[in-house]
C-alpha atoms as a PDB file:
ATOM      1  CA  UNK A   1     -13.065 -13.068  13.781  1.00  0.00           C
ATOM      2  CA  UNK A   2     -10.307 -12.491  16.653  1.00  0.00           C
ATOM      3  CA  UNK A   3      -7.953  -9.879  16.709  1.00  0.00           C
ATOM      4  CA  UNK A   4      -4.590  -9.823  17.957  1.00  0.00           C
ATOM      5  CA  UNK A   5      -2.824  -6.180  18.678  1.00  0.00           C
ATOM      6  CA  UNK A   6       0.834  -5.952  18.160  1.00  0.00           C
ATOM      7  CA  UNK A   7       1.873  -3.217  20.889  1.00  0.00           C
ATOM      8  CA  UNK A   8       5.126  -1.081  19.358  1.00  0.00           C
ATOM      9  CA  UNK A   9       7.384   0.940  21.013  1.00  0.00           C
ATOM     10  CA  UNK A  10       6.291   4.748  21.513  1.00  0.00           C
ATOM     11  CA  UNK A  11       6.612   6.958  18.460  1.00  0.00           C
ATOM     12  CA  UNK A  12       7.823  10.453  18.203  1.00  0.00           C
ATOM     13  CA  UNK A  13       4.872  11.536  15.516  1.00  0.00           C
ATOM     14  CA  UNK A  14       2.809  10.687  12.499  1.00  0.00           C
ATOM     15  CA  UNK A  15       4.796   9.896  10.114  1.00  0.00           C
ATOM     16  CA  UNK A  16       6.953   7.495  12.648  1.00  0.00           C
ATOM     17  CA  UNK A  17       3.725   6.210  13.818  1.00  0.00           C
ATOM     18  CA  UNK A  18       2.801   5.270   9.982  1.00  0.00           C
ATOM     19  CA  UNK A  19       6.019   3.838   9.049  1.00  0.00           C
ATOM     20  CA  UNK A  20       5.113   0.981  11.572  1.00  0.00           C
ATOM     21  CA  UNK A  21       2.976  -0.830   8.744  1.00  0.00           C
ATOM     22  CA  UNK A  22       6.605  -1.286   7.103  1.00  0.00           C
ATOM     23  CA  UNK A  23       6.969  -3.733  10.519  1.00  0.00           C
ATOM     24  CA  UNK A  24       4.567  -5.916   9.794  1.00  0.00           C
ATOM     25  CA  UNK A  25       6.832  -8.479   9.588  1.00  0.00           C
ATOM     26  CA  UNK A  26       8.338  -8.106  13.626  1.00  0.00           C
ATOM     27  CA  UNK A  27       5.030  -9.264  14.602  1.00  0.00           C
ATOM     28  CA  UNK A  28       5.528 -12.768  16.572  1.00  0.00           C
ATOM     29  CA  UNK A  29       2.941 -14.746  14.966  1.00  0.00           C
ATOM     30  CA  UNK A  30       2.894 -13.628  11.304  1.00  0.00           C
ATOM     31  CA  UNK A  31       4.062 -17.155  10.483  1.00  0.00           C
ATOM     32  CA  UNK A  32       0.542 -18.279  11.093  1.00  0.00           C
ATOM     33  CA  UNK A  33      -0.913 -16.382   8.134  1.00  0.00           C
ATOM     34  CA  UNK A  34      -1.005 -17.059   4.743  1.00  0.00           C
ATOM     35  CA  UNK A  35      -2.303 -14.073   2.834  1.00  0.00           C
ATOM     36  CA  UNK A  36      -1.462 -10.394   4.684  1.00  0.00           C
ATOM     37  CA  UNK A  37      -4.322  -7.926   4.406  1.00  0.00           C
ATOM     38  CA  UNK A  38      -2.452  -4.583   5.563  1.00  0.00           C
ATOM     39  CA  UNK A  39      -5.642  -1.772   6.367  1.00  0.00           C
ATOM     40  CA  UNK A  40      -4.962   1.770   7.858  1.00  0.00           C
ATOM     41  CA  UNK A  41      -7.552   2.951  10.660  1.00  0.00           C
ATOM     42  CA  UNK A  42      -9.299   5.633   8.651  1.00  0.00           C
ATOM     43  CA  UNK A  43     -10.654   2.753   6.310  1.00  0.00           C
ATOM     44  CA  UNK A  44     -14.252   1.723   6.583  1.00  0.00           C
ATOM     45  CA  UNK A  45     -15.084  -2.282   5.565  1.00  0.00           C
ATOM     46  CA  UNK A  46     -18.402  -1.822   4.232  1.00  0.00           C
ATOM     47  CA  UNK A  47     -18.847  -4.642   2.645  1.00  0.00           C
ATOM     48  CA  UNK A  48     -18.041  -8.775   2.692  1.00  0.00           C
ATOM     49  CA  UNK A  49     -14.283  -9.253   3.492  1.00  0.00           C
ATOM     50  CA  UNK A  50     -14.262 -12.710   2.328  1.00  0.00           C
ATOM     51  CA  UNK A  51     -14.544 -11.446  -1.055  1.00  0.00           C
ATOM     52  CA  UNK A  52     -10.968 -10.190  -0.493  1.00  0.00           C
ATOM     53  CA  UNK A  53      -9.902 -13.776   0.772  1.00  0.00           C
ATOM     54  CA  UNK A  54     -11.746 -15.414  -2.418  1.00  0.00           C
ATOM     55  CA  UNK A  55      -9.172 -13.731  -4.691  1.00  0.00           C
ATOM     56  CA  UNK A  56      -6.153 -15.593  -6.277  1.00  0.00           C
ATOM     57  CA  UNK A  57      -3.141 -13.481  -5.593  1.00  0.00           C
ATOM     58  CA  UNK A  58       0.380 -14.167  -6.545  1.00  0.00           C
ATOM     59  CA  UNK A  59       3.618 -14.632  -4.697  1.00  0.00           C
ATOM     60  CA  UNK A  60       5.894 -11.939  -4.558  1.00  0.00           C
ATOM     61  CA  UNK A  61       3.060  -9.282  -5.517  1.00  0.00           C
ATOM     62  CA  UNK A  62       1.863  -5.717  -3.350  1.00  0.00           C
ATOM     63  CA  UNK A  63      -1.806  -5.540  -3.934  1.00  0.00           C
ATOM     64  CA  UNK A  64      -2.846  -2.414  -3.061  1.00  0.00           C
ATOM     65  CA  UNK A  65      -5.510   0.585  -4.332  1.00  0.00           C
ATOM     66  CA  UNK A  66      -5.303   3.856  -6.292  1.00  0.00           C
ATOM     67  CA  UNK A  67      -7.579   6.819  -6.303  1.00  0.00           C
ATOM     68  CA  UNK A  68      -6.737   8.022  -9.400  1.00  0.00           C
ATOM     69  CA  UNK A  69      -4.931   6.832 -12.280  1.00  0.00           C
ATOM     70  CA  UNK A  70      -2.636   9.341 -13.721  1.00  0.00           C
ATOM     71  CA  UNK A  71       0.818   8.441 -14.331  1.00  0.00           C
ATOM     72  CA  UNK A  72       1.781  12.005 -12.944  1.00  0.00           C
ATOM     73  CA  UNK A  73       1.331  10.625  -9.806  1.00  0.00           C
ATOM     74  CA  UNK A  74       4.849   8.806 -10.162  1.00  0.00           C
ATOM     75  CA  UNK A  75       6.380  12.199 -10.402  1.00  0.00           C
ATOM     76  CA  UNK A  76       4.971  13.659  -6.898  1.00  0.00           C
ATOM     77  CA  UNK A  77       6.414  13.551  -3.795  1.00  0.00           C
ATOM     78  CA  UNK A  78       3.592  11.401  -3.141  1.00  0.00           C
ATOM     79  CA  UNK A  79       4.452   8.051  -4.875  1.00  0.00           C
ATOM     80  CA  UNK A  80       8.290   8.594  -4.974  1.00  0.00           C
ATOM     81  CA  UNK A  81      11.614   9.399  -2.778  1.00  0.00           C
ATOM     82  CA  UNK A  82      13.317  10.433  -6.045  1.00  0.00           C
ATOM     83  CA  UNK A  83      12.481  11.928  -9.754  1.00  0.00           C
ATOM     84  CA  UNK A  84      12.254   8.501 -11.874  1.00  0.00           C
ATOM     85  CA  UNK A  85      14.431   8.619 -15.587  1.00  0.00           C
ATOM     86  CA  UNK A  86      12.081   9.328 -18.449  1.00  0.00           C
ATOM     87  CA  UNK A  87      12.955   5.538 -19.105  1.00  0.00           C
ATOM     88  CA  UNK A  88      11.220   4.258 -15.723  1.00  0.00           C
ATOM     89  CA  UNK A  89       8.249   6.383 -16.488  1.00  0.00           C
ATOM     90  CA  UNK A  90       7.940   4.850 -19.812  1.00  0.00           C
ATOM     91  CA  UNK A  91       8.391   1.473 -18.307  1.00  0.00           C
ATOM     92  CA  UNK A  92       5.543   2.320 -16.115  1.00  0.00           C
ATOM     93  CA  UNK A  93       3.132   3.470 -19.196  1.00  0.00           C
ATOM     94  CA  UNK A  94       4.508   0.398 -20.799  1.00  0.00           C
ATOM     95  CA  UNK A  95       3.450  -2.331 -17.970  1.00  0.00           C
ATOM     96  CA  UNK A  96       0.827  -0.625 -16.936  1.00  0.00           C
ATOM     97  CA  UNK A  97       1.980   0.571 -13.214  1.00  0.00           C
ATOM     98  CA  UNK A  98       0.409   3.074 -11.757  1.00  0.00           C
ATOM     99  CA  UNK A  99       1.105   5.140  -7.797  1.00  0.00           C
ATOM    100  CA  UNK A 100      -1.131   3.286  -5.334  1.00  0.00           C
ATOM    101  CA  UNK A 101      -1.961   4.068  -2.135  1.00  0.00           C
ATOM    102  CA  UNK A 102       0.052   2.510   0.851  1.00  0.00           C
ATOM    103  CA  UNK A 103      -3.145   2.644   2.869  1.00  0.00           C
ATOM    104  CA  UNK A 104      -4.264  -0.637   1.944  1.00  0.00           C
ATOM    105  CA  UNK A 105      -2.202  -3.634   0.814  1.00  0.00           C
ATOM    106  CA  UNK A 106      -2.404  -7.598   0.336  1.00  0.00           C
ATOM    107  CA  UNK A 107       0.341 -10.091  -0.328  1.00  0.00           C
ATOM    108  CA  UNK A 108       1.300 -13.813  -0.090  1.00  0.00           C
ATOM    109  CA  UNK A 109       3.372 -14.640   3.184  1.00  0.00           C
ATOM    110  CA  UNK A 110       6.725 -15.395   1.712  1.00  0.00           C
ATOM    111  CA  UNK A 111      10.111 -14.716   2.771  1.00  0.00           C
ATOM    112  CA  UNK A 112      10.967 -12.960  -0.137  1.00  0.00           C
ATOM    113  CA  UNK A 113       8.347 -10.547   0.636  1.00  0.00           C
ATOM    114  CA  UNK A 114       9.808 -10.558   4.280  1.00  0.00           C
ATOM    115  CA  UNK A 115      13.158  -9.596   2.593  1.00  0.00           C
ATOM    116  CA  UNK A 116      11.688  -6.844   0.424  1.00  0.00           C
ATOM    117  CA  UNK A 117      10.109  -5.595   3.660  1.00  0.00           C
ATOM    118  CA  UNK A 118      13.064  -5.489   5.301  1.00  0.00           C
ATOM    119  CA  UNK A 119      14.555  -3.872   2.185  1.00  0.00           C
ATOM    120  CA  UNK A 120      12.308  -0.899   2.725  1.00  0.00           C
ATOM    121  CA  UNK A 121      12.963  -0.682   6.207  1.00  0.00           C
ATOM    122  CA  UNK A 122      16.702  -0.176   5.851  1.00  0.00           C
ATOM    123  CA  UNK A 123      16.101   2.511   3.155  1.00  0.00           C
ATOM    124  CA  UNK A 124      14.127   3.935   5.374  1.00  0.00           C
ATOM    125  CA  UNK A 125      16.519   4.200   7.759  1.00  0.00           C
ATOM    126  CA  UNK A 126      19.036   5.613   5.999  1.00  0.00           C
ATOM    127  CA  UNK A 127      17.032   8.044   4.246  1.00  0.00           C
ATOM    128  CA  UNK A 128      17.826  11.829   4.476  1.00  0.00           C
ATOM    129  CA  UNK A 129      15.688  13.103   0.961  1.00  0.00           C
ATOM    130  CA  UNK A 130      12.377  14.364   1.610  1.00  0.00           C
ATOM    131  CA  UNK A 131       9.638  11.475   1.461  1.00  0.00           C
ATOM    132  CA  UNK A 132       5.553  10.878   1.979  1.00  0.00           C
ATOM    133  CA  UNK A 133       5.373   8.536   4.911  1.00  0.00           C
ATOM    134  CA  UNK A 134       5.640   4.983   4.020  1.00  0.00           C
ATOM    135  CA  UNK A 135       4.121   5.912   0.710  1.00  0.00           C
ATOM    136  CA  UNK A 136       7.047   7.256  -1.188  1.00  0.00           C
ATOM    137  CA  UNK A 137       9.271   4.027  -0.531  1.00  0.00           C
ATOM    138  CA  UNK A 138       6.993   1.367  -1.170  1.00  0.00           C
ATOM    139  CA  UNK A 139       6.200   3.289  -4.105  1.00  0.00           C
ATOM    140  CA  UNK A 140       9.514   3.933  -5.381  1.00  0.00           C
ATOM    141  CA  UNK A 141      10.565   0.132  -4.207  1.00  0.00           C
ATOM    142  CA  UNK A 142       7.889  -2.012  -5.429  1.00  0.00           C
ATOM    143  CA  UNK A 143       7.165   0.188  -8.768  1.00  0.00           C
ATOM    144  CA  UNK A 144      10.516   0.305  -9.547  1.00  0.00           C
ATOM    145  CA  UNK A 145      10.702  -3.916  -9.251  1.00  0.00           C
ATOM    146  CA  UNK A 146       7.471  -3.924 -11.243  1.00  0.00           C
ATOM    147  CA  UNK A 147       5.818  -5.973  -8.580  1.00  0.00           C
ATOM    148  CA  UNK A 148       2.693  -3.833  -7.925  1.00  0.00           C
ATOM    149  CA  UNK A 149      -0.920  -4.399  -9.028  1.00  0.00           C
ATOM    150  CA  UNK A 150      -3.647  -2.134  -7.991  1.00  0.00           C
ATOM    151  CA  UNK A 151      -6.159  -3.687 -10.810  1.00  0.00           C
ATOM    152  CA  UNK A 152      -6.695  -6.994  -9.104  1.00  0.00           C
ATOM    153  CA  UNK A 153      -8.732  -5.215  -5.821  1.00  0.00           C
ATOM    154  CA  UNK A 154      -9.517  -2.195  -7.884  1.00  0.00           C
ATOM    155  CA  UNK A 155     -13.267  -2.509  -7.735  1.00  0.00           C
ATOM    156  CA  UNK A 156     -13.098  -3.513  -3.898  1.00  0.00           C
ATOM    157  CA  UNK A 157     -11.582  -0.050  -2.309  1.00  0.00           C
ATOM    158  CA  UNK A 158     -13.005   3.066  -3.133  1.00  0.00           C
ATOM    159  CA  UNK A 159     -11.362   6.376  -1.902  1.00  0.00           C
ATOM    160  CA  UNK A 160     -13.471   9.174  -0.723  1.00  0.00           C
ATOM    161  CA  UNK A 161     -11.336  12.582   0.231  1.00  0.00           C
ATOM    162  CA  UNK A 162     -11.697  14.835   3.358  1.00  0.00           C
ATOM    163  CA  UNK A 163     -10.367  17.671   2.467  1.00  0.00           C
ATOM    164  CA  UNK A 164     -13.178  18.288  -0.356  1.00  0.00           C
ATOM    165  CA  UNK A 165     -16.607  16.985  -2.016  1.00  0.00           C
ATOM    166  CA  UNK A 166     -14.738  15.029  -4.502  1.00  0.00           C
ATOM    167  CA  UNK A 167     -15.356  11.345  -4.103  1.00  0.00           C
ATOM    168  CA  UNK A 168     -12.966   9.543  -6.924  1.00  0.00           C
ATOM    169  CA  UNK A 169     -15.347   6.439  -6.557  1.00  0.00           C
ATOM    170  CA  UNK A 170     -18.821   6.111  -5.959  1.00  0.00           C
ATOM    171  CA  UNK A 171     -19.408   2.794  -3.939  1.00  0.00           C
ATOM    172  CA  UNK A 172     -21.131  -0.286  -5.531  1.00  0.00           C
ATOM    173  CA  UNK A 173     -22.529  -3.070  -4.238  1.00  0.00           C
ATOM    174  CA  UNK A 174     -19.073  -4.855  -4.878  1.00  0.00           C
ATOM    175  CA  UNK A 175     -16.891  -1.931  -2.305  1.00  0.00           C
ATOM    176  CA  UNK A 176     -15.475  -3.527   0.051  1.00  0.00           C
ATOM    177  CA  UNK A 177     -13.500  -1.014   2.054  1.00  0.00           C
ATOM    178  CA  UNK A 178     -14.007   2.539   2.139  1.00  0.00           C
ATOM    179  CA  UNK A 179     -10.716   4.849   2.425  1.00  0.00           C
ATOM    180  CA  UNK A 180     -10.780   8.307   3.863  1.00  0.00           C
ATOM    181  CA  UNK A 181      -8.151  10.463   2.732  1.00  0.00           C
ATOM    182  CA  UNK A 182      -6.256  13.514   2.731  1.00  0.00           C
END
């Protein structure tokens, strides 16, 4: 399949260089796409990709993974810019939303999706708390909206961590993508 490279402007560091993703939008051609399959570099595709494409996803939805599902996660600096009420983390248990990963994410090519992206950005920007890359934003944001699902790819990514010999998933023949983290 081709591949087209959006070049940005130079970034001071890592976490500047990851907030990019939240971009997607400024790149010239994005009208030409439907569906929006977001993957970080240190993901392996080890399986079919159309199998991705072959799924029915909704508008107005960020598809993404989770390596482990705890609802602890929400209270980590991980998964949020700000301690959530005891109501929002009931609402969470409630609907079923769990932290996901902001490695990997899929959505419908809509404006309002454009908006919400743009959304983030400006929070972003006027941000001073302390934050996880990207991560803690879309987190907070999309959570918060209750317009996240990290069930519908769930047996597609599998997460396999760096820093240890824990491996939260054990690929099957339906993985898709592999993520390295930590």
């Amino acid at each position: 399949f081709p591949v087209t490279i959006m070049f940005v402007k130079s970034v001071k560091d890592g976490v500047d260089a990851s907030v990019q993703k939240i971009k997607v939008f400024d790149y010239k051609n994005i009208k030409e796409y439907n569906e929006i399959l977001f993957l970080d570099l240190d993901i392996l595709i080890v399986g079919n990709l159309n199998k991705i494409f072959e799924r029915k996803i909704l508008p107005n939805i960020l598809y993404s993974g989770i390596h482990k599902f705890s609802h602890d996660l929400h209270r980590t600096d991980y998964h949020t810019v700000s301690p959530y009420t005891l109501n929002q983390l009931a609402k969470f248990s409630e609907k079923n939303i769990f932290s996901f990963n902001a490695g990997q994410f899929m959505f419908l090519n809509t404006q309002t999706m454009q908006d919400h992206f743009t959304n983030i950005k400006n929070f972003i920007d006027i941000w001073d708390g302390k934050y996880f890359f990207e991560q803690s934003f879309m987190n907070t944001y999309f959570n918060v909206l209750q317009m996240s699902n990290v069930f519908k790819f769930m047996d597609y990514f599998n997460f396999i961590s760096i820093n240890s010999q824990q491996v939260d998933y054990v690929p099957t023949q339906e993985t898709v993508f592999i993520h390295y983290m930590a």
